[in-house]
Each structure stands twice: as structure tokens, then as C-alpha cells.
Protein backbone atom coordinates (compact mmCIF):
# COMPACT_ATOMS: atom_id res chain seq x y z
CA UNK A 1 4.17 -176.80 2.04
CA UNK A 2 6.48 -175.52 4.58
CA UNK A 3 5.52 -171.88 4.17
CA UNK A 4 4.35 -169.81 7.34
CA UNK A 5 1.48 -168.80 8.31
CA UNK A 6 0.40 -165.12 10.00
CA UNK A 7 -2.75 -165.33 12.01
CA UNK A 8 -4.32 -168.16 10.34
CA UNK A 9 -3.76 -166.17 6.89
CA UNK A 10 -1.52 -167.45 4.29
CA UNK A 11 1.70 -165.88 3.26
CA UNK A 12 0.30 -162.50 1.95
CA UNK A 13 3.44 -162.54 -0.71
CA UNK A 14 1.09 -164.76 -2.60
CA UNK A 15 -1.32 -161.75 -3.38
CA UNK A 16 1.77 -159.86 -4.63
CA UNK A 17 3.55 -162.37 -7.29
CA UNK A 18 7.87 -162.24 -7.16
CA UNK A 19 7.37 -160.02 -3.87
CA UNK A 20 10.54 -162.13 -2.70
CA UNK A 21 10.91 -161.52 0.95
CA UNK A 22 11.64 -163.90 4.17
CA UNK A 23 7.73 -165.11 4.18
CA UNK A 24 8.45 -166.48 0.45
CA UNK A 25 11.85 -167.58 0.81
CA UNK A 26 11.41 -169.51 3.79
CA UNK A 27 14.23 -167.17 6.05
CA UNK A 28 14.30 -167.29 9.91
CA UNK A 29 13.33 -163.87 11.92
CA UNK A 30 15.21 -162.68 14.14
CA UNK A 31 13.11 -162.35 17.22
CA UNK A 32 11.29 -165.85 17.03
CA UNK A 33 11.86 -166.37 20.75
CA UNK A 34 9.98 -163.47 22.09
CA UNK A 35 6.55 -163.94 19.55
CA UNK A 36 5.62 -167.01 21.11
CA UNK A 37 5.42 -165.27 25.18
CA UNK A 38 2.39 -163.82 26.41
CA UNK A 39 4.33 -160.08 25.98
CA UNK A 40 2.88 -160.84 22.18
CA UNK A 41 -0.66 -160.71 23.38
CA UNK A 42 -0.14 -158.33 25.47
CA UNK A 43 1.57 -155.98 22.70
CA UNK A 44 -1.28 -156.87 20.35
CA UNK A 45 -4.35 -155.65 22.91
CA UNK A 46 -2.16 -152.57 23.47
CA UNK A 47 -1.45 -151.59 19.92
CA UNK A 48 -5.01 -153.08 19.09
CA UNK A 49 -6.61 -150.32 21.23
CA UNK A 50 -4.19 -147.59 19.64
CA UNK A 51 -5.24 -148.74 16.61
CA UNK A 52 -9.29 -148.43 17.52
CA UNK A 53 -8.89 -145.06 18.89
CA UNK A 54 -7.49 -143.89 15.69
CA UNK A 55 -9.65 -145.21 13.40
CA UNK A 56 -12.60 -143.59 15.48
CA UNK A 57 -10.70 -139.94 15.47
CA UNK A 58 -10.05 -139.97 11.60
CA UNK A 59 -13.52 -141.25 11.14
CA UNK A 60 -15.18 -138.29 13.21
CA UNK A 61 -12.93 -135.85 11.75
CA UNK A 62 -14.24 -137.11 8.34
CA UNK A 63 -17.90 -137.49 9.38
CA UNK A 64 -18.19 -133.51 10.58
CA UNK A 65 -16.55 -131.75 7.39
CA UNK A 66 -18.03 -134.41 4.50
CA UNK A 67 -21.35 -135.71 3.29
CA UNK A 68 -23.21 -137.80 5.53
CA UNK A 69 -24.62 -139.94 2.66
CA UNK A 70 -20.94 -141.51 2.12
CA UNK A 71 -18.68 -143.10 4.04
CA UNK A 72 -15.44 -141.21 3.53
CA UNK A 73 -14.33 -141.77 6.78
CA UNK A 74 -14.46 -145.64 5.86
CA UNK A 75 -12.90 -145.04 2.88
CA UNK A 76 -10.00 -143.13 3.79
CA UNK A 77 -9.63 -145.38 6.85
CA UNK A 78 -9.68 -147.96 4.78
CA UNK A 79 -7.18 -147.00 2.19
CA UNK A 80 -4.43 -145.14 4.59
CA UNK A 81 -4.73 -149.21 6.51
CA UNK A 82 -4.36 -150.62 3.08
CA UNK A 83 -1.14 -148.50 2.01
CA UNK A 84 0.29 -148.62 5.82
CA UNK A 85 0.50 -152.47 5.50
CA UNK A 86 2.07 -152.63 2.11
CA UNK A 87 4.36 -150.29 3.47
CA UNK A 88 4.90 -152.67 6.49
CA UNK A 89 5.26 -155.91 4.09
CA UNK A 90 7.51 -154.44 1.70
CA UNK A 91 9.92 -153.40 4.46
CA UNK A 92 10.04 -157.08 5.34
CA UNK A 93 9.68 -156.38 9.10
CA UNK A 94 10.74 -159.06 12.06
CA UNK A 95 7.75 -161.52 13.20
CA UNK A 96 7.10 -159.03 16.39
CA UNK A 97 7.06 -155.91 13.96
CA UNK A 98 4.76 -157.76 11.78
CA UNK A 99 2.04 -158.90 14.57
CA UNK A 100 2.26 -155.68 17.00
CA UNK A 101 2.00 -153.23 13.74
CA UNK A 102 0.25 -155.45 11.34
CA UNK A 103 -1.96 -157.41 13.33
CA UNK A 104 -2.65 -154.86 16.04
CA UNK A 105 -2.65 -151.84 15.09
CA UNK A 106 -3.65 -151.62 11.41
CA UNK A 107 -6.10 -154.92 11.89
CA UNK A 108 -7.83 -152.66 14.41
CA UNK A 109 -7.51 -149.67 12.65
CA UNK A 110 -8.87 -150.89 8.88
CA UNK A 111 -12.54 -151.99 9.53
CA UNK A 112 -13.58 -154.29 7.26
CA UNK A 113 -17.19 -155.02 9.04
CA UNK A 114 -18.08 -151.31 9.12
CA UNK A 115 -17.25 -151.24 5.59
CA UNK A 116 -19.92 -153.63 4.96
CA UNK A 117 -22.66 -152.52 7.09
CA UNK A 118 -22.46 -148.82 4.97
CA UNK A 119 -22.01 -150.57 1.88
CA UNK A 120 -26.04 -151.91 3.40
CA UNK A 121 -26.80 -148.55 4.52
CA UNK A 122 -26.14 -146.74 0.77
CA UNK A 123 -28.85 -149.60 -0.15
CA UNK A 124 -30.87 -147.60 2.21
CA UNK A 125 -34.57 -148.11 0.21
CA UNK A 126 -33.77 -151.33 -1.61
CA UNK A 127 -34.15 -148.88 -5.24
CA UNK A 128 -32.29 -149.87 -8.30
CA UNK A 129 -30.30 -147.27 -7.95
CA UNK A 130 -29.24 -147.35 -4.51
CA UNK A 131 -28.22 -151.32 -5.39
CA UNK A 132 -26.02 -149.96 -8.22
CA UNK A 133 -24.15 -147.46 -5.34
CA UNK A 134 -23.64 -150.18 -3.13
CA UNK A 135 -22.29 -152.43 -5.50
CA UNK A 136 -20.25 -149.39 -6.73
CA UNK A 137 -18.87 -148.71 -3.04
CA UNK A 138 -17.80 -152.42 -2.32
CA UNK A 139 -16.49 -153.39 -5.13
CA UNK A 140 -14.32 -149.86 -5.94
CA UNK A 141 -13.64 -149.94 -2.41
CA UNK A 142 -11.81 -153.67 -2.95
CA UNK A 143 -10.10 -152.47 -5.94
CA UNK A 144 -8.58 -149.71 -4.49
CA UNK A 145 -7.76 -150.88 -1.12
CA UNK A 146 -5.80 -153.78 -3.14
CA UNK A 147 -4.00 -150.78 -5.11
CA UNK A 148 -3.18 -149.34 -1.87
CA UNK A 149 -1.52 -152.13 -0.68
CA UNK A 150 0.60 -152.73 -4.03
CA UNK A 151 1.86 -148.80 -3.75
CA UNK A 152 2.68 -149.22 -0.63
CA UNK A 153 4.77 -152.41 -0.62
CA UNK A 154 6.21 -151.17 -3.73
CA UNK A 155 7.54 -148.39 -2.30
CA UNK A 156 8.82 -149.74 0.55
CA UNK A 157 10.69 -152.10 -1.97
């Protein structure tokens, strides 16, 4: 009761026990006036689109110089999303900081639905061992995506 809420998402400081910052504590930002405009949505499309276009350029780079039969570019998309937003939580940013950065950009960069659809893709012929790689891709990909996030909101600590 009486914590806040980030695009229908609960306080993330709840994934990461003692984190300790304003979203925990309760604290006032200091730009509440100018979140609740329509500059916000604005600022999210724009930083949304950023976002998309650089996910798609580190994905191609990726997709040309690595095997075809993984997802790399998912992966390290994935990841460098991951470790950019623990970064961004740890530094405790404002509420604008926190939707334009957070919410735009890195929500449009990190693709959680194209991580999916390869994880059905390595399934490819429905084999046994195809099923094991799948469930070997989504579930490693989870666990280190949640490391990610811990190193980077530790560092920025």
C-alpha cells in the first residue's frame, strides 16, 4: 500500500531486496509536474523509435558475422537492455528520466516477443533435442538477463 507504480508494473525494487531508493522509500521526484503533460508521450514515441532503430542495427550487425542457427543478436540485445536498466534503477533517476530512458528507449530496445518466437524457431522440427535447446535458450536467457540487471544496478549503487 501506498507504493508507486511505473507503467502498470510494480516497484521493480521488489525484484532487488534492500535496493533502498525513492520507489521503496516512498520520496517525491523532482519533476512530477511535467510527467503527467502530453510532452511525456511525446518523449516516449520519440525515444521509443530511437530505441527500435537500435535494437534492429545491433541485431543485423550480429546476424551477418554469427551463426544463423542462434539468436545472438537477441541475446546480446537482450542482455546490454537488461544491464542498461539496472544501471538506470540503481542511479535512482527522476520520474521523466525513468519513463523517457526506461520505458522508451530500453522497453523498445529489449524485445521480449522476438525472444520468444526464436526460442519457437530453435524448436524448429519438434525433436527431443531441439525441445532441450529451446528450453535451454529461454530459460538461460531469463537467468542471465536477471544477472544483468543486478550488475548493473549494483554498479550504479
Amino acid at each position: 500500500m501506498g507504493r508507486r507504480r511505473y507503467g502498470g508494473v510494480g516497484d521493480p525494487c521488489l525484484l532487488w531486496p534492500g535496493f533502498g531508493c525513492r520507489w521503496c522509500s516512498g520520496g517525491r521526484r523532482r519533476d512530477q509536474d511535467w510527467t503527467g503533460g502530453s510532452m511525456i508521450w511525446l518523449g516516449v514515441a520519440a525515444t521509443s523509435a530511437l530505441g527500435a532503430v537500435g535494437r534492429y542495427g545491433l541485431m543485423a550487425g550480429f546476424e551477418r558475422r554469427f551463426d544463423r542457427g542462434v539468436p545472438w543478436g537477441t541475446a546480446v540485445v537482450n542482455l546490454v537492455g537488461s544491464f542498461a536498466l539496472g544501471l538506470l534503477i540503481g542511479a535512482d533517476p527522476s520520474n521523466t528520466t525513468l519513463r523517457l530512458v526506461g520505458g522508451g528507449f530500453l522497453g523498445s530496445f529489449t524485445t521480449f516477443s522476438s525472444w520468444m518466437v526464436e526460442g519457437v524457431f530453435i524448436l524448429g522440427t519438434g525433436s527431443r533435442r531441439r525441445a532441450v535447446q529451446t528450453t535451454w535458450w529461454v530459460a538461460g536467457m531469463l537467468v542471465l538477463g536477471v544477472a544483468a540487471f543486478g550488475v548493473g544496478a549494483g554498479i550504479a549503487r
